[in-house]
Protein backbone atom coordinates (compact mmCIF):
# COMPACT_ATOMS: atom_id res chain seq x y z
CA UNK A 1 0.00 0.00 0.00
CA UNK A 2 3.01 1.73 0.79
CA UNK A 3 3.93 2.03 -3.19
CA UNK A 4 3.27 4.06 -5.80
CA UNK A 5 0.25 1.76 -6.97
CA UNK A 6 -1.90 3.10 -3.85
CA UNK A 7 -1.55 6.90 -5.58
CA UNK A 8 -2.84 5.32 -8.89
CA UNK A 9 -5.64 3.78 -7.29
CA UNK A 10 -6.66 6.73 -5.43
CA UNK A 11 -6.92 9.40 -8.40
CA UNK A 12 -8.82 6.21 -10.15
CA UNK A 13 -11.51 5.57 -6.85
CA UNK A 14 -11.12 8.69 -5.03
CA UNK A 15 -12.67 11.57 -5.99
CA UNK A 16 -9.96 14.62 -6.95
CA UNK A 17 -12.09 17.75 -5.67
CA UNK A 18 -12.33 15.66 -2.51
CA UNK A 19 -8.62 14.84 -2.12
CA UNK A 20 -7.91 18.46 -3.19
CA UNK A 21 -10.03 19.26 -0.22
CA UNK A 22 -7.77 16.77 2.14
CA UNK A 23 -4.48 18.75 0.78
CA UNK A 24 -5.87 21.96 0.82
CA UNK A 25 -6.19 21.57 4.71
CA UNK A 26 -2.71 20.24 4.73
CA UNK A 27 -3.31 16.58 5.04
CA UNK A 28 -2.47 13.62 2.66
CA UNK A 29 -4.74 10.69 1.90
CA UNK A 30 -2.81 8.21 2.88
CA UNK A 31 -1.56 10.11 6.32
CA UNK A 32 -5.50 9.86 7.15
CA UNK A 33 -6.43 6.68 6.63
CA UNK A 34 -2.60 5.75 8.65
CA UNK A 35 -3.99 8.42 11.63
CA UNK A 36 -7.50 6.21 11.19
CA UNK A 37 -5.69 2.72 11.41
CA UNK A 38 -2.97 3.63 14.19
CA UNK A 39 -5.17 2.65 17.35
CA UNK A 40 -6.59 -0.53 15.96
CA UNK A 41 -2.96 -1.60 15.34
CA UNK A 42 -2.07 -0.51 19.08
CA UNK A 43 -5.46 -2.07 20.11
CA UNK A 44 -3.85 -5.47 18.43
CA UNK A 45 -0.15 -4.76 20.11
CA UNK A 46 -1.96 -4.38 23.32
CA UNK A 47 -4.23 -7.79 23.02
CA UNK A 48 -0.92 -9.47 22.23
CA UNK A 49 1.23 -7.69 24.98
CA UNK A 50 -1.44 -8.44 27.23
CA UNK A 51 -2.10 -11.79 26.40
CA UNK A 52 -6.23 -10.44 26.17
CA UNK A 53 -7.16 -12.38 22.67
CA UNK A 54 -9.47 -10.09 21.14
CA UNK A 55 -10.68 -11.16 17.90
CA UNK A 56 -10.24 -8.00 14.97
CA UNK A 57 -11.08 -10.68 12.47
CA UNK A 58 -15.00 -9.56 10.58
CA UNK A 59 -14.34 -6.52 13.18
CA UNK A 60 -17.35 -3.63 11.69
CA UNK A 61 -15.03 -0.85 11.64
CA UNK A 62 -18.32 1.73 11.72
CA UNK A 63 -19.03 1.09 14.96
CA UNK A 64 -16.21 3.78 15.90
CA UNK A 65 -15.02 5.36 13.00
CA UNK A 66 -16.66 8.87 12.02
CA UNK A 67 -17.38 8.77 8.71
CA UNK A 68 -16.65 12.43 7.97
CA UNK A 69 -13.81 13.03 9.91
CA UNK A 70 -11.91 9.88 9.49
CA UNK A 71 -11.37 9.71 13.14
CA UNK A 72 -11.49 6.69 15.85
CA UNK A 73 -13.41 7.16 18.53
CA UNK A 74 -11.04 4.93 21.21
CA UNK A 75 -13.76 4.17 23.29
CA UNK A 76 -16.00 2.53 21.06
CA UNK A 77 -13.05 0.79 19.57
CA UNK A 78 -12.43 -0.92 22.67
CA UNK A 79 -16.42 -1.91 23.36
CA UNK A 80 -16.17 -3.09 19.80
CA UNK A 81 -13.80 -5.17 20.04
CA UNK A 82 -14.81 -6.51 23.31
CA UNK A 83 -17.90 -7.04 22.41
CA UNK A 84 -17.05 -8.92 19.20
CA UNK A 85 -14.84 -10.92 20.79
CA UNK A 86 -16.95 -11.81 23.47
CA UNK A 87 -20.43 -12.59 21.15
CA UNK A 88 -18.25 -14.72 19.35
CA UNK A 89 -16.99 -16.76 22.20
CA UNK A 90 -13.08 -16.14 22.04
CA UNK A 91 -12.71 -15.52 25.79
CA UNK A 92 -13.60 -17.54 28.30
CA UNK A 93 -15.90 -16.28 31.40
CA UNK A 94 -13.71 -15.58 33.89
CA UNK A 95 -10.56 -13.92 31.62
CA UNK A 96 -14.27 -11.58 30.29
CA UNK A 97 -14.91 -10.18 34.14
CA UNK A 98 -11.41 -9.52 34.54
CA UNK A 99 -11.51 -7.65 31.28
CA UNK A 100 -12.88 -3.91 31.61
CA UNK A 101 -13.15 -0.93 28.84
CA UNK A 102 -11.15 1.64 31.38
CA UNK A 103 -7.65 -0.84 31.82
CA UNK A 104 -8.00 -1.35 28.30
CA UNK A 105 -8.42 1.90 27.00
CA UNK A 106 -5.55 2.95 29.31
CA UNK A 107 -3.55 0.04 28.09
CA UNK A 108 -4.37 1.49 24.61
CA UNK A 109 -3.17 5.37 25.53
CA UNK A 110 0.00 4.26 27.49
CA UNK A 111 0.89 2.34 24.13
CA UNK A 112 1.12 5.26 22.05
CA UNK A 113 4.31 6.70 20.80
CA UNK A 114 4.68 9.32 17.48
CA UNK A 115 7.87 7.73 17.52
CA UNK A 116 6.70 4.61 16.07
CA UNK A 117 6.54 3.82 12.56
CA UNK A 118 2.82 4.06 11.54
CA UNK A 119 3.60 1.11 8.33
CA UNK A 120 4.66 -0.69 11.66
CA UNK A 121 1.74 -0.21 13.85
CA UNK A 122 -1.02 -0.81 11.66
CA UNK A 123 -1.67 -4.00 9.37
CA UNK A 124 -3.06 -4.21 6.04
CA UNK A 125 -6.30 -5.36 6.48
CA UNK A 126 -6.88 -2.63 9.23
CA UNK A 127 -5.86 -0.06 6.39
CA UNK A 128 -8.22 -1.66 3.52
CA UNK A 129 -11.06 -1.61 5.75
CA UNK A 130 -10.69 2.03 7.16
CA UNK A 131 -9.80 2.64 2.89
CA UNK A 132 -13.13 1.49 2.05
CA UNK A 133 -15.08 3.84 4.45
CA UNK A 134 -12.99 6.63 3.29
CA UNK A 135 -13.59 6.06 -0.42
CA UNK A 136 -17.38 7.12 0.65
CA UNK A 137 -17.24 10.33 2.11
CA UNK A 138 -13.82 11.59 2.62
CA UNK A 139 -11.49 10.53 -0.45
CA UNK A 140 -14.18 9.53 -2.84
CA UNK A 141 -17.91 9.19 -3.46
CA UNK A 142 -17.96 5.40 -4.00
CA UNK A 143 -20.86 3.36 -2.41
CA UNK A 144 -20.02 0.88 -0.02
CA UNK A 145 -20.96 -2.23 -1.85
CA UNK A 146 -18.37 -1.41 -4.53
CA UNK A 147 -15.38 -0.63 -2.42
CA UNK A 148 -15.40 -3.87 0.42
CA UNK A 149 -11.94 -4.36 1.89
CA UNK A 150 -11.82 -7.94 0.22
CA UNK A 151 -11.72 -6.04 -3.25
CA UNK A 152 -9.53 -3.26 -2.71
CA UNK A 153 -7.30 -5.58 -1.58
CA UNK A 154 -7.44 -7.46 -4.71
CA UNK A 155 -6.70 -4.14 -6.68
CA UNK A 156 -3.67 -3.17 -5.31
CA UNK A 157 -2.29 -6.60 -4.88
CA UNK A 158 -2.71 -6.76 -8.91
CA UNK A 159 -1.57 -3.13 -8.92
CA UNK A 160 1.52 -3.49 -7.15
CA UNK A 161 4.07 -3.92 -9.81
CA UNK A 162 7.58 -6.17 -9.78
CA UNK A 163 9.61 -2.86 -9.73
CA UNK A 164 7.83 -1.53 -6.46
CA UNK A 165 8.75 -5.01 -4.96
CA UNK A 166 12.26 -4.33 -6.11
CA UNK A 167 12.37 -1.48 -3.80
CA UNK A 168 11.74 -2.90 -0.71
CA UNK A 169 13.78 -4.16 2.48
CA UNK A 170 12.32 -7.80 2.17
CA UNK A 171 13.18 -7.90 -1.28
CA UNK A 172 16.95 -7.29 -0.57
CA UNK A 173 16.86 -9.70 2.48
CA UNK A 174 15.87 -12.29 -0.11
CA UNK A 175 18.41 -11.51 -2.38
CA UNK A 176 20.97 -11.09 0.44
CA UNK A 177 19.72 -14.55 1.83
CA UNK A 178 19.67 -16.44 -2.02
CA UNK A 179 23.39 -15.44 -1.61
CA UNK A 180 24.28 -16.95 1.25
CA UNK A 181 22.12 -19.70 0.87
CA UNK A 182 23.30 -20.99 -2.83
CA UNK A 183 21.84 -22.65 -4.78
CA UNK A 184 18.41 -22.10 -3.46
CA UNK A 185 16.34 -19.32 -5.55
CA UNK A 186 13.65 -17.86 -3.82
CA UNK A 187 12.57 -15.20 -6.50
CA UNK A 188 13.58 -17.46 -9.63
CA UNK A 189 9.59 -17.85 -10.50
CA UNK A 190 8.95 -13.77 -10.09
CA UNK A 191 11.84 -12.83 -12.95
CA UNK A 192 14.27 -11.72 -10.62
């Protein structure tokens, strides 16, 4: 997402008097829908810190994400969770009554550092999902139906070209590791 192909897909889904409107007021797509994702990746770092084993997996990400504003409401994030994880029967009874929204939420503030990497903090599927509720109102005009996280996924994975991959760390760790691991190929099949 991180490559060029997510600026391509933008100016093809988003809408460009909207995104005007984003840069106009100083702010970048993609920084907005990273400032969107950021707690539900430290809501994930804290679940595995913590050992809590909330379940993000089919997580409606409208429950606590304003529409308008792009923002996460942290508190409903947390009962979200919770109560997803709970409803689907993740968590056993007694780890559930130790749980509560205030240590949580806390757990979730103490967590937060501008010092980390946002590409590090939040995952993929976080950022496809809060994508596709941004491609409605704030980036784009698209109706929900025709931009579900499953799809947009889809596009950029098909979008993301060879060179990008060329660019990146874990494309020179292969390499680097295909050298010292001779005569194994790892990237033989992708026309390295």
């Amino acid at each position: 997402m991180k490559a060029p192909a997510l600026t391509k897909f933008l100016w093809e889904y988003g809408s460009a008097d909207k995104i005007d409107k984003l840069k106009k007021a100083g702010k970048e797509p993609l920084t907005v829908l990273l400032e969107c994702a950021m707690p539900i990746g430290y809501l994930v770092w804290v679940s595995l810190r913590e050992s809590l084993a909330l379940l993000f997996e089919k997580l409606d990400f409208s429950n606590f994400i304003d529409k308008g504003t792009m923002t996460v409401d942290k508190k409903k994030l947390v009962a979200a969770v919770k109560g997803h994880t709970f409803t689907s029967g993740n968590i056993d009874r007694a780890k559930r009554q130790a749980l509560s929204n205030h240590d949580t939420l806390s757990s979730l503030e103490q967590i937060y550092d501008s010092a980390h990497d946002p590409w590090h903090v939040c995952r993929g599927h976080d950022l496809m999902a809060v994508l596709s509720i941004g491609l409605c109102k704030v980036i784009g005009t698209c109706q929900p139906h025709d931009v579900k996280p499953d799809m947009l996924e889809r596009i950029l994975r098909l979008s993301f070209e060879f060179s990008y991959f060329r660019q990146t760390q874990l494309y020179q760790a292969i390499q680097n590791w295909e050298k010292i691991n001779q005569p194994f190929l790892v990237l033989l099949h992708l026309g390295a």
